[in-house]
C-alpha atoms as a PDB file:
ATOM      1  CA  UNK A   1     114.647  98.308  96.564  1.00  0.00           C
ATOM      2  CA  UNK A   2     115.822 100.063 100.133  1.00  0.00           C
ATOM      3  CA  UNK A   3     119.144 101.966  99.138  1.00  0.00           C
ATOM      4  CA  UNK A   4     120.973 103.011 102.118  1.00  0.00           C
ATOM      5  CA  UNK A   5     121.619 106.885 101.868  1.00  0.00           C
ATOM      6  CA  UNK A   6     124.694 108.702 103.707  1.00  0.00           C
ATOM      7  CA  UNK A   7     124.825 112.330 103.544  1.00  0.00           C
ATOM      8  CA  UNK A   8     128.040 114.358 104.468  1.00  0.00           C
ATOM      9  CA  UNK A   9     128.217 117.814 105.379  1.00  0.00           C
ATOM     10  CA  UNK A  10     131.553 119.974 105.680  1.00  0.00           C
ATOM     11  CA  UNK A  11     130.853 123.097 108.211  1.00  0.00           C
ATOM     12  CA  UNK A  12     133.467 125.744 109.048  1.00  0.00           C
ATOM     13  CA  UNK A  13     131.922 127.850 111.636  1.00  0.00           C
ATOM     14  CA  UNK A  14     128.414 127.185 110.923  1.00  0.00           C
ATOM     15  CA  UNK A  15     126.692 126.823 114.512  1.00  0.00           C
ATOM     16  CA  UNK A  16     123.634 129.119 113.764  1.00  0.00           C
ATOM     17  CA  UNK A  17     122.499 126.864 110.969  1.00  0.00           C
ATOM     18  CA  UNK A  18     123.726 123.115 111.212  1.00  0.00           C
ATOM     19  CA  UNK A  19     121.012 122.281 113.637  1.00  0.00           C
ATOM     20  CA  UNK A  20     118.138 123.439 111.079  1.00  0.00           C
ATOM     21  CA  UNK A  21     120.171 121.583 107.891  1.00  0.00           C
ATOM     22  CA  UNK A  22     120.480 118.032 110.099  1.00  0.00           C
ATOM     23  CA  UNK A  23     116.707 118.381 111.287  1.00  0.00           C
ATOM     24  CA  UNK A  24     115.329 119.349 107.719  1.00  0.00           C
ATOM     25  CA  UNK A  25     117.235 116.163 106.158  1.00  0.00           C
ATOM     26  CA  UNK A  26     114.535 113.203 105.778  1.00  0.00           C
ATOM     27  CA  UNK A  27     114.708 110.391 107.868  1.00  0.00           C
ATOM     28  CA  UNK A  28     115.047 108.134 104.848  1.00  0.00           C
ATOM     29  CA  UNK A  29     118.553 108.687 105.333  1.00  0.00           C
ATOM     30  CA  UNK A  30     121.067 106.170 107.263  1.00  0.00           C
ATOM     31  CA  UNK A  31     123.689 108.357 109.003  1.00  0.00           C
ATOM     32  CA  UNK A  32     124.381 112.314 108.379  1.00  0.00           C
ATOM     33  CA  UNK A  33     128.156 112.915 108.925  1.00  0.00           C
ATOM     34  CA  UNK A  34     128.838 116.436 110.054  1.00  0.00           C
ATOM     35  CA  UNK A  35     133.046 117.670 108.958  1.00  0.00           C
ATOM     36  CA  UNK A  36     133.544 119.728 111.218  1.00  0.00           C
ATOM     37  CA  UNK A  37     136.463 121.880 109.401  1.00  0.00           C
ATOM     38  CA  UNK A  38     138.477 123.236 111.838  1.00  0.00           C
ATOM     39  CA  UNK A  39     135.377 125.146 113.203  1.00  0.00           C
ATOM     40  CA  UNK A  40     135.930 127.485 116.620  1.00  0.00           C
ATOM     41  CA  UNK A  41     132.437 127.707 117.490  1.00  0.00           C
ATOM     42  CA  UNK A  42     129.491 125.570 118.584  1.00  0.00           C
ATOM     43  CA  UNK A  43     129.330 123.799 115.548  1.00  0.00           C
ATOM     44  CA  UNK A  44     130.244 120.697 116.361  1.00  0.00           C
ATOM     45  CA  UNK A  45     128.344 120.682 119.874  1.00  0.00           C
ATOM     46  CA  UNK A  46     125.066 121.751 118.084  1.00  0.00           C
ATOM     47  CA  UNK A  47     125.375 118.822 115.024  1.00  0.00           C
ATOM     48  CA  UNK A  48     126.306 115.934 117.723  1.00  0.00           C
ATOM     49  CA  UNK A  49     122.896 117.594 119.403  1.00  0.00           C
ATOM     50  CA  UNK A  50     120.782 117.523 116.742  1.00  0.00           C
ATOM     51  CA  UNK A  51     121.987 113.496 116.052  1.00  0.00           C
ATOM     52  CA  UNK A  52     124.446 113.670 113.594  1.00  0.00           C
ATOM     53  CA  UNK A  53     128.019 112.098 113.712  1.00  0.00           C
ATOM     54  CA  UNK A  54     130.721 114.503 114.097  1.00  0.00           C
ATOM     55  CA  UNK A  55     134.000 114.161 112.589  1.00  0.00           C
ATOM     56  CA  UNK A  56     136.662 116.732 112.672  1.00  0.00           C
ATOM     57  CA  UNK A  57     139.154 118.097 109.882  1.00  0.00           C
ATOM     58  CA  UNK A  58     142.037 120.270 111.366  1.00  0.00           C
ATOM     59  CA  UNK A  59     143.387 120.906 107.539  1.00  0.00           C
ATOM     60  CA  UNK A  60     141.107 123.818 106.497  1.00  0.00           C
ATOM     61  CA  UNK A  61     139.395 122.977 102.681  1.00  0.00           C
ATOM     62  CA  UNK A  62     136.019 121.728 101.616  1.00  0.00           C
ATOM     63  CA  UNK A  63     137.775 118.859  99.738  1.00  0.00           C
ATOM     64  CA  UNK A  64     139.660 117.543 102.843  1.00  0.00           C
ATOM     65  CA  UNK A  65     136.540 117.651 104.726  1.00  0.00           C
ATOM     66  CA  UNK A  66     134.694 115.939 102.346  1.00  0.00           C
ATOM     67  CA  UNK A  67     137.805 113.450 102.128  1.00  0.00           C
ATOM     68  CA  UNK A  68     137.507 113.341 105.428  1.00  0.00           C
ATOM     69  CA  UNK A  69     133.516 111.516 105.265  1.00  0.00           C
ATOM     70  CA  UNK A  70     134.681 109.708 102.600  1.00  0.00           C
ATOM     71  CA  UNK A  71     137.402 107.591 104.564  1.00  0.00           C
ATOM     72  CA  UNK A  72     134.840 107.536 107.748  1.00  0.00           C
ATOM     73  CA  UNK A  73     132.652 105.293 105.321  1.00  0.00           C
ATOM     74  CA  UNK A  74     135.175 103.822 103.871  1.00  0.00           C
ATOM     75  CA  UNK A  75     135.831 101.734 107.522  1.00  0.00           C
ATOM     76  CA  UNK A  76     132.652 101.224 108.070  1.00  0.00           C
ATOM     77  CA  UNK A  77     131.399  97.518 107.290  1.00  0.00           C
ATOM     78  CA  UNK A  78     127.590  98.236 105.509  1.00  0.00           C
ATOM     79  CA  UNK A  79     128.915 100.558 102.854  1.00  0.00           C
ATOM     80  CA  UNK A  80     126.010 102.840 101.383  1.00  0.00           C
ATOM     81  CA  UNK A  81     124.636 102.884  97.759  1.00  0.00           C
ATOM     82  CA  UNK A  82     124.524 106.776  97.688  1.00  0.00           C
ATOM     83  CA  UNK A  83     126.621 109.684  98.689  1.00  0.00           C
ATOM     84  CA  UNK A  84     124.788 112.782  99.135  1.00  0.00           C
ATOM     85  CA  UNK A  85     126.639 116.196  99.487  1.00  0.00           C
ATOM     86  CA  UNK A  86     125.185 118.885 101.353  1.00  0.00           C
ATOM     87  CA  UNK A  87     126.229 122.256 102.790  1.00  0.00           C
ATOM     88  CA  UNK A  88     126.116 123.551 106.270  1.00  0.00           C
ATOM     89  CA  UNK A  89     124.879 126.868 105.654  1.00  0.00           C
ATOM     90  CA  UNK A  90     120.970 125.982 105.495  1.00  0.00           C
ATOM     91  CA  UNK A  91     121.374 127.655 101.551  1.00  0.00           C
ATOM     92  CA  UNK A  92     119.530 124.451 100.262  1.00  0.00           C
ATOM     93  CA  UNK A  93     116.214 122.860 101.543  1.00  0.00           C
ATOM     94  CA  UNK A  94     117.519 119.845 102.968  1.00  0.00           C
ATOM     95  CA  UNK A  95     114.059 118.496 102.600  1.00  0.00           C
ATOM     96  CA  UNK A  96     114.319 118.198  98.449  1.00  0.00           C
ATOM     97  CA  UNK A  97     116.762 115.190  99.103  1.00  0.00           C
ATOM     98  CA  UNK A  98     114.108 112.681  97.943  1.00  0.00           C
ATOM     99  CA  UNK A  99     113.997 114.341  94.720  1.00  0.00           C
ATOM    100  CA  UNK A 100     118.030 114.751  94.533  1.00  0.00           C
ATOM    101  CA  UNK A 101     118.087 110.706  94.867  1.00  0.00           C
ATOM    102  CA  UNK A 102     115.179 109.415  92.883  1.00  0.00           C
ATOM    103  CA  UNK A 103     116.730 109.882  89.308  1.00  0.00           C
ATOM    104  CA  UNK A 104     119.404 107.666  91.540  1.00  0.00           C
ATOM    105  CA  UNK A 105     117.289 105.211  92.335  1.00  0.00           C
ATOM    106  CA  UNK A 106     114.353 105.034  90.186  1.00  0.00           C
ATOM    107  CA  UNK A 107     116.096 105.602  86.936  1.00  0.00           C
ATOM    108  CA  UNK A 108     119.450 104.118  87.404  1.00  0.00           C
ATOM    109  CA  UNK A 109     121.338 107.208  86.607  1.00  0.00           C
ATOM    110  CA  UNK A 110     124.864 107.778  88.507  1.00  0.00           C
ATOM    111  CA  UNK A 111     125.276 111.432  89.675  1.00  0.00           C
ATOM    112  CA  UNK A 112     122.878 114.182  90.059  1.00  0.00           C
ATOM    113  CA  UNK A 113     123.220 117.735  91.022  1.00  0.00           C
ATOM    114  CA  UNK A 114     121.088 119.660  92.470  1.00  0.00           C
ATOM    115  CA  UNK A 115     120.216 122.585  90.117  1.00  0.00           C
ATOM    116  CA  UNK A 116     119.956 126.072  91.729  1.00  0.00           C
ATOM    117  CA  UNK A 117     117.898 127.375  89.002  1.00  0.00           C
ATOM    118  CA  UNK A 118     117.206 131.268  88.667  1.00  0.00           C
ATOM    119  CA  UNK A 119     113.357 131.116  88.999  1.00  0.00           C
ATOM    120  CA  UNK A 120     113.809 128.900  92.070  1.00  0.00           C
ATOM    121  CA  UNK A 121     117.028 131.151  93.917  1.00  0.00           C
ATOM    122  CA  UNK A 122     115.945 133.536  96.235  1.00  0.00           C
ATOM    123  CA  UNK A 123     117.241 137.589  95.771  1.00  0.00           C
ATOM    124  CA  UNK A 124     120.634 137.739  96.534  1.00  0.00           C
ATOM    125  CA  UNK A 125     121.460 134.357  97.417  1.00  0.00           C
ATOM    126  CA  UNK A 126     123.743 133.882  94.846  1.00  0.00           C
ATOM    127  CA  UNK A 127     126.618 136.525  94.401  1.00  0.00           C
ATOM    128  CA  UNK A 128     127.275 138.190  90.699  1.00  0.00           C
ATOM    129  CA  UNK A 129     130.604 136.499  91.054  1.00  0.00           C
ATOM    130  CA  UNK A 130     128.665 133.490  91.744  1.00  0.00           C
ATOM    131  CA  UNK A 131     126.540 132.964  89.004  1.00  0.00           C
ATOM    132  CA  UNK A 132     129.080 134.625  86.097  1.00  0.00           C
ATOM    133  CA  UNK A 133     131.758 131.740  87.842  1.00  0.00           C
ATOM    134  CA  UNK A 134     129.092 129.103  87.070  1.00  0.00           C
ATOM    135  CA  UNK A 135     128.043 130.047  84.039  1.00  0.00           C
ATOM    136  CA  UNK A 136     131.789 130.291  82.874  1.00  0.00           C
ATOM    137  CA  UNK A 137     132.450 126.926  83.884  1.00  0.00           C
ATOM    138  CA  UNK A 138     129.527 125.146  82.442  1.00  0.00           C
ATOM    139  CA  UNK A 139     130.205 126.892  79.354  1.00  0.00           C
ATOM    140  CA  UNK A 140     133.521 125.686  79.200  1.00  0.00           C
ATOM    141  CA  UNK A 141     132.599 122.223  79.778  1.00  0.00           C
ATOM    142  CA  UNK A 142     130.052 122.646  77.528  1.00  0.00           C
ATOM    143  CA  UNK A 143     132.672 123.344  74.810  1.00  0.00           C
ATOM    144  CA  UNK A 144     134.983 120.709  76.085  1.00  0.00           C
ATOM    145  CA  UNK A 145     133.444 118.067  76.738  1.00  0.00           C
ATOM    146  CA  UNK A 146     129.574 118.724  75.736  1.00  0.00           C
ATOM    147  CA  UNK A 147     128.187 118.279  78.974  1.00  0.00           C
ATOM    148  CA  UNK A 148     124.755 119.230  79.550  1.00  0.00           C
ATOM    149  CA  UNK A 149     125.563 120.896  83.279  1.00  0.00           C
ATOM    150  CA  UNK A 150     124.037 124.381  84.493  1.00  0.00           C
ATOM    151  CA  UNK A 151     125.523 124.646  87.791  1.00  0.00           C
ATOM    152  CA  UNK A 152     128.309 123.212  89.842  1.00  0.00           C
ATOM    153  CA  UNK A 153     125.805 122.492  92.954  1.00  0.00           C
ATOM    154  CA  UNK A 154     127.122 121.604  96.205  1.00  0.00           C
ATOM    155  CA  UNK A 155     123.706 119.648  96.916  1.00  0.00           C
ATOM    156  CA  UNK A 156     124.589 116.642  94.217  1.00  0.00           C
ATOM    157  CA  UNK A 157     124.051 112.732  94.688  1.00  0.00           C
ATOM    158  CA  UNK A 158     126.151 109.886  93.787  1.00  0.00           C
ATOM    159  CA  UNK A 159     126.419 106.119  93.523  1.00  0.00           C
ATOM    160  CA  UNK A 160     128.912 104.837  96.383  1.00  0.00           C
ATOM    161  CA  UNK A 161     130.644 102.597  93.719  1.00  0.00           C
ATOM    162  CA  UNK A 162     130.736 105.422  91.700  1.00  0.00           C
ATOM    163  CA  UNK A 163     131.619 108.462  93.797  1.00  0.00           C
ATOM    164  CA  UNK A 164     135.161 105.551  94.758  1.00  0.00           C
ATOM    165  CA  UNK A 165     136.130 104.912  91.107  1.00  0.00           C
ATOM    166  CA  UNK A 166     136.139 108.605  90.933  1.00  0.00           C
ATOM    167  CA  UNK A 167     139.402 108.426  93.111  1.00  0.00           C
ATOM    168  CA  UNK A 168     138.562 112.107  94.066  1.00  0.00           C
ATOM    169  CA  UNK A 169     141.478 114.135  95.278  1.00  0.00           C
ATOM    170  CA  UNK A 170     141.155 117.887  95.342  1.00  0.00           C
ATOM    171  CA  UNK A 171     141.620 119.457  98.931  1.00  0.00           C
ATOM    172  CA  UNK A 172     140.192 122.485  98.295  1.00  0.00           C
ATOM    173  CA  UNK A 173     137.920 124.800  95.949  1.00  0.00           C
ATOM    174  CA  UNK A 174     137.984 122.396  92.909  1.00  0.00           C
ATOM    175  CA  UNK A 175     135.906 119.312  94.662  1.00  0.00           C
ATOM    176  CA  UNK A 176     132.351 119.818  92.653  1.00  0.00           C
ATOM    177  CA  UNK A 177     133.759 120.734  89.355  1.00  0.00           C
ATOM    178  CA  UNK A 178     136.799 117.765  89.619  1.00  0.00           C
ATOM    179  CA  UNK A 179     133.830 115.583  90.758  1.00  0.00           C
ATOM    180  CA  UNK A 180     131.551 116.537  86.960  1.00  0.00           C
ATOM    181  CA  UNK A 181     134.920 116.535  85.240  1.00  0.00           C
ATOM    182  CA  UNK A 182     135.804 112.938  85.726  1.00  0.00           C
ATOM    183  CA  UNK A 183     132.128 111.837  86.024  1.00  0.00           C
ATOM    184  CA  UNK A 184     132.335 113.216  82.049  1.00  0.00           C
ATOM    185  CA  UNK A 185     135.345 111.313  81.387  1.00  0.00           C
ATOM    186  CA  UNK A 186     134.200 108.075  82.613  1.00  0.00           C
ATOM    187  CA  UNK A 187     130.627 109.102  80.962  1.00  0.00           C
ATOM    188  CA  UNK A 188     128.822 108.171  83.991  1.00  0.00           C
ATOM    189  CA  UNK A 189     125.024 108.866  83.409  1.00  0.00           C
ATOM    190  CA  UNK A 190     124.466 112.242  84.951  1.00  0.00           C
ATOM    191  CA  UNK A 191     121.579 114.448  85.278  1.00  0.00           C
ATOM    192  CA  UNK A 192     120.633 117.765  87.210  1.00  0.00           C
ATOM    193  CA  UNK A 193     117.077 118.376  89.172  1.00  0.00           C
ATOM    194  CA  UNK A 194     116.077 121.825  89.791  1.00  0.00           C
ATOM    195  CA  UNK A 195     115.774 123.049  93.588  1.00  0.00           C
ATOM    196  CA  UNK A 196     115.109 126.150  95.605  1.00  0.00           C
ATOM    197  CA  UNK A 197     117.950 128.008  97.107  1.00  0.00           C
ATOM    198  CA  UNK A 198     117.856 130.811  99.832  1.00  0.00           C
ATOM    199  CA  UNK A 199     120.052 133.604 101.582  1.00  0.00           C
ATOM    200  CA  UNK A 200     122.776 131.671 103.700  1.00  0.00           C
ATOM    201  CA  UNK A 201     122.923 132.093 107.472  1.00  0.00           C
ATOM    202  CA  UNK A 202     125.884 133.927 108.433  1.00  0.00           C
ATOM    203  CA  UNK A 203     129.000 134.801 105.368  1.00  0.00           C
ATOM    204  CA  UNK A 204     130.294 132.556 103.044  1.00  0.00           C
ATOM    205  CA  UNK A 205     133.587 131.896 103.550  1.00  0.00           C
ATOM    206  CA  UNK A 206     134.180 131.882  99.693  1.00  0.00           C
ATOM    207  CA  UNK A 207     131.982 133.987  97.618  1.00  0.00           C
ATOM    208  CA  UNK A 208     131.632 136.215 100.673  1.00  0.00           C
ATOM    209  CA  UNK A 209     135.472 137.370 100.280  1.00  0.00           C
ATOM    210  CA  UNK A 210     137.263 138.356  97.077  1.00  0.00           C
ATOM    211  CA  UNK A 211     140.383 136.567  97.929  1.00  0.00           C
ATOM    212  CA  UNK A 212     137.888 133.440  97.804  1.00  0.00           C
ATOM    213  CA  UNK A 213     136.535 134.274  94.864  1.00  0.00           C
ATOM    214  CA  UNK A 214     139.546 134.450  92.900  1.00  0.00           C
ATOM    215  CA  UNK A 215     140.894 131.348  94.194  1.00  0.00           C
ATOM    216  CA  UNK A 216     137.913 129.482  94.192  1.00  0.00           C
ATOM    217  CA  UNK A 217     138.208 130.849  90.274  1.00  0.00           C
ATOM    218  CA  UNK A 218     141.406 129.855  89.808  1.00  0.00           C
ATOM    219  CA  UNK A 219     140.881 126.089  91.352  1.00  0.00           C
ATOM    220  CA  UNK A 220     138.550 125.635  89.054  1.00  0.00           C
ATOM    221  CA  UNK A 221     139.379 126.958  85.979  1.00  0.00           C
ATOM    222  CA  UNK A 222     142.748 124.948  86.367  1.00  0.00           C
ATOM    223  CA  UNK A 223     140.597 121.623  86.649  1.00  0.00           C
ATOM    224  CA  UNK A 224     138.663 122.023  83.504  1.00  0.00           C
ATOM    225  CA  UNK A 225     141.451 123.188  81.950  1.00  0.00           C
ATOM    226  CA  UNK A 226     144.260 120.000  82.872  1.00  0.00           C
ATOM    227  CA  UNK A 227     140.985 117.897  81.810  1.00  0.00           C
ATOM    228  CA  UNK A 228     140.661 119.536  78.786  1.00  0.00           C
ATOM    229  CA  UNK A 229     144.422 119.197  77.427  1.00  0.00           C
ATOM    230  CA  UNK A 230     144.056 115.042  78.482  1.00  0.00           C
END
């Protein structure tokens, strides 16, 4: 069965690398919507030019952004039967998106992330603060809620009808791990596929800074945390 495949992308000043994330996406996929997040370079200029559709987000935070893709689709008349989630720092290999989806459709499960496993990470491109805030959350919602994640993967997959009933609503740092907290809760079938990861182009704009760090920290320790007390 065809399943028609949207993939949004938030990017905050990321016109060295959009080009190279729309072009490595498969052409399996319907329409890639580019958020542009308040960006003050080229980045919107280089996604429209590589074909994408560029939306822009004057409220700075990957959740309005995302938000932001999520009500573009919402208006649109053929809705899709999978969400795909994707960054716009060419950190993931766009390419692996078959693999993200086919648990999706070929097995009928609900959400998958995309894994960045250690053997498959390239040196560096994941800061300590990184992989010790990762490892701390999956823990914790290991303990919580015995969940069976490793990571909290921007690169994930969803069903439409799913990703809706979700009724996601952070603005900020807390998207992915609100989005695997209520995916528990409503014990969606979930699973994670392992994929390669590289060094970013240009700084992250959270791990990169320690006032992002701790906030990003914060955001989602307070989300497993309200979902834990429930």
């Amino acid at each position: 069965m065809n399943q028609l495949i949207k993939v949004i992308i938030p990017a905050y000043n990321e016109q060295d690398s959009i080009a190279n994330v729309i072009n490595d996406i498969p052409s399996i996929v319907d329409e890639i919507i580019v958020i542009s997040n308040n960006s003050t370079d080229a980045t919107e200029l280089n996604a429209k030019n590589a074909g994408a559709t560029v939306l822009k987000e004057n409220r700075k935070g990957y959740g309005y952004a995302c938000l932001k893709g999520m009500n573009y689709i919402a208006e649109q008349k053929n809705k899709p039967d999978i969400i795909v989630f994707l960054d716009g720092d060419y950190s993931d290999y766009p390419e692996q998106l078959m693999e993200l989806v086919h648990p999706i459709i070929n097995d009928n499960i609900d959400f998958v992330i995309g894994a960045r496993v250690k053997e498959l990470r390239e040196n560096g491109s994941m800061t300590p603060q990184q992989i010790f805030g990762n490892w701390l959350a999956t823990s914790l919602m290991s303990l919580f809620f015995g969940a069976k994640f490793t990571d909290l993967g921007p690169f994930r997959a969803i069903k439409y009808n799913k990703l809706l009933d979700l009724n996601m609503e952070d603005k900020t740092y807390g998207w992915t791990v609100e989005m695997q907290l209520k995916a528990l809760k409503q014990q969606y079938t979930y699973t994670e596929v392992p994929m390669k990861y590289r060094n970013r182009i240009g700084v992250s704009k959270v791990s990169g800074t320690v006032k992002g760090s701790i906030l990003a920290g914060v955001k989602i320790l307070s989300w497993i945390f309200k979902y834990s007390f429930k």
